[in-house]
N, C-alpha and C. Protein backbone atom coordinates (compact mmCIF):
# COMPACT_ATOMS: atom_id res chain seq x y z
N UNK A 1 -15.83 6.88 -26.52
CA UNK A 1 -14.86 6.31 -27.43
C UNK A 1 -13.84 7.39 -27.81
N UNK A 2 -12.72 7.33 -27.73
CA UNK A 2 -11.85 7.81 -28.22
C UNK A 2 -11.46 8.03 -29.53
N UNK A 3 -10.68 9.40 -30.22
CA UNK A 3 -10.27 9.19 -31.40
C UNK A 3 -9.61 8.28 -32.36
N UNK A 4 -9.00 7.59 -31.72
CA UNK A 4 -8.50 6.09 -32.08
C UNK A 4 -9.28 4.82 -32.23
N UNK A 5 -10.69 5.51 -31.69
CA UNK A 5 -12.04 4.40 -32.43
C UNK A 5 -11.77 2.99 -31.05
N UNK A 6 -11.53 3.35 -29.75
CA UNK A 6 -11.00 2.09 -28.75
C UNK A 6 -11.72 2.89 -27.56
N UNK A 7 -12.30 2.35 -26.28
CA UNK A 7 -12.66 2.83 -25.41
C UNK A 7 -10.93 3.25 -24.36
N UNK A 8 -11.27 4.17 -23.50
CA UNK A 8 -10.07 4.13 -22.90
C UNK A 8 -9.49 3.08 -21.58
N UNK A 9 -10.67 2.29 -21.87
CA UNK A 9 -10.07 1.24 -20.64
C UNK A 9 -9.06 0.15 -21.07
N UNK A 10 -9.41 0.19 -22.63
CA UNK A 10 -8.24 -0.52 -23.58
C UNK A 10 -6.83 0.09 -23.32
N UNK A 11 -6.70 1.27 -23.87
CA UNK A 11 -5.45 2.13 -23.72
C UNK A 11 -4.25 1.65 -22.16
N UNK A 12 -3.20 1.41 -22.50
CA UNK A 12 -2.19 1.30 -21.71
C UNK A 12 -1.22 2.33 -21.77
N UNK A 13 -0.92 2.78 -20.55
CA UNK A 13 0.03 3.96 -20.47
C UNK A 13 1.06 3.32 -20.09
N UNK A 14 2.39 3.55 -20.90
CA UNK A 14 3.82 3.11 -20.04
C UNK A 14 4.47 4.20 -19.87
N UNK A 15 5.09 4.23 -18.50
CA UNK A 15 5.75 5.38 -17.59
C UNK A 15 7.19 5.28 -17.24
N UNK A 16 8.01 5.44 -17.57
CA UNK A 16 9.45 5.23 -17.09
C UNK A 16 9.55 6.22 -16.46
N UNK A 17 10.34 5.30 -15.08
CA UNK A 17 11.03 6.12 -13.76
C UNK A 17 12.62 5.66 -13.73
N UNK A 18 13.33 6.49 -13.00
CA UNK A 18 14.62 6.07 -12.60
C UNK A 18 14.35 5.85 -11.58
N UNK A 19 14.56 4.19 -10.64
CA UNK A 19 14.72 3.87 -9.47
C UNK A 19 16.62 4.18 -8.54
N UNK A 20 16.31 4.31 -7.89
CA UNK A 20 17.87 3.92 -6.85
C UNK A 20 17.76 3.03 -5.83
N UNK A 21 18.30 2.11 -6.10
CA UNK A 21 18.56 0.43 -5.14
C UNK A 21 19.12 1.13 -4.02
N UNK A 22 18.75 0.36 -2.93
CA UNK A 22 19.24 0.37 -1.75
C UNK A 22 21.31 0.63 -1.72
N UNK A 23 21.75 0.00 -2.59
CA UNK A 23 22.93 0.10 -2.44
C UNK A 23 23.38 1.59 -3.75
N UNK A 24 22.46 2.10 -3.87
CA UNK A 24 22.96 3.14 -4.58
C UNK A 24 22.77 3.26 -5.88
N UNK A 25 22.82 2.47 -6.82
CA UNK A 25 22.63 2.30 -7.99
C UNK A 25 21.13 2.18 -8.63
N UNK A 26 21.59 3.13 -9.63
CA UNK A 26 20.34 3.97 -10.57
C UNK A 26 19.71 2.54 -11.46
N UNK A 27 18.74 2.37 -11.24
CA UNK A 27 17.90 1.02 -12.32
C UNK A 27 16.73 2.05 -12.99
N UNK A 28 16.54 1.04 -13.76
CA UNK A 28 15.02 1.63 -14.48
C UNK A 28 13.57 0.73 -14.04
N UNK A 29 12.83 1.24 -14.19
CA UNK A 29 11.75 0.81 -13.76
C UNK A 29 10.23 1.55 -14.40
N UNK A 30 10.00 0.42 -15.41
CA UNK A 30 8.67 0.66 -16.25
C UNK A 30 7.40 0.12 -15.55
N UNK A 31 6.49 1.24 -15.43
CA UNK A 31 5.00 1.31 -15.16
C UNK A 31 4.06 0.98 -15.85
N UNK A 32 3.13 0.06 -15.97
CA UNK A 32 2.13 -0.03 -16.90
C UNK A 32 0.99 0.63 -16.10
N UNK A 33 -0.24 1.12 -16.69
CA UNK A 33 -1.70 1.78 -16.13
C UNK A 33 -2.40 1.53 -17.24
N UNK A 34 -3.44 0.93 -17.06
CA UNK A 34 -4.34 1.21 -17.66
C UNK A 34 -5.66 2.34 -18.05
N UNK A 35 -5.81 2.31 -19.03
CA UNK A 35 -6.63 3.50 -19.31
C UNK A 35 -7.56 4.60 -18.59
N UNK A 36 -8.13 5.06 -17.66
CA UNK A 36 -8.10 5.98 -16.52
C UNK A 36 -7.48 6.23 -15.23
N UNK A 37 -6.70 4.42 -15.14
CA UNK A 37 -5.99 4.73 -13.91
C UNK A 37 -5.16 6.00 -14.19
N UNK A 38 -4.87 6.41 -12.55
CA UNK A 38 -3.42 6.96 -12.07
C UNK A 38 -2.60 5.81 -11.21
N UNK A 39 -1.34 6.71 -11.50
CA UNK A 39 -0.38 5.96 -10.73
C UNK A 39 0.03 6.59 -9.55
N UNK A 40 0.35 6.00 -7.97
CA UNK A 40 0.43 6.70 -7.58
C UNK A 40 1.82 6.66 -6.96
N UNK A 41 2.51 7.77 -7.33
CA UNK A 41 3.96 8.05 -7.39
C UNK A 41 4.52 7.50 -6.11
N UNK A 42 3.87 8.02 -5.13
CA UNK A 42 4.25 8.34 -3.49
C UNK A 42 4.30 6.61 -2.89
N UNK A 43 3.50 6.34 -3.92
CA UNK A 43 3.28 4.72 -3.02
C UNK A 43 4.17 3.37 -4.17
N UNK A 44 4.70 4.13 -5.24
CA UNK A 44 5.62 3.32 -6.06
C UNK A 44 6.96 3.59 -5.52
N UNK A 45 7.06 4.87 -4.93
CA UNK A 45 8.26 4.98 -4.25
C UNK A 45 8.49 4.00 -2.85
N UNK A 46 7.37 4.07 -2.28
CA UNK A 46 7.34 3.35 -1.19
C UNK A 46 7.76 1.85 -1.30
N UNK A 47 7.07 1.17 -2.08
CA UNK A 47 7.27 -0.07 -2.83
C UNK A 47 8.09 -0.39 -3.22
N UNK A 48 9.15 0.42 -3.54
CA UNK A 48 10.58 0.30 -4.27
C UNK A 48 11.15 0.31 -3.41
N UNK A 49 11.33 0.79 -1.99
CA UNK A 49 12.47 1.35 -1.23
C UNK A 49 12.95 2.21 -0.95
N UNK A 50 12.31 3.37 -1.40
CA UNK A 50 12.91 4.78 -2.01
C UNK A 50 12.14 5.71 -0.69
């Protein structure tokens, strides 16, 4: 249990990235994870287009 009295599988991590669209332009793009996940960068890039 965590100091916040919650196990960490409760806990949500949000991650902001700057994406770039195919045509160039900068978007945003928020990540959710849950509590031990990782995210894995290399394959969100992939997923995006990037």
């Amino acid at each position: 249990m965590s100091q916040a009295g919650v196990t960490r599988e409760v806990i949500v991590k949000s991650l902001g990235f700057e994406a770039t669209t195919s045509d160039g332009v900068a978007a945003p793009l928020l990540v959710l994870a849950s509590g031990p996940n990782r995210v894995n960068t290399a394959a969100l890039g992939a997923d995006s287009g990037r």
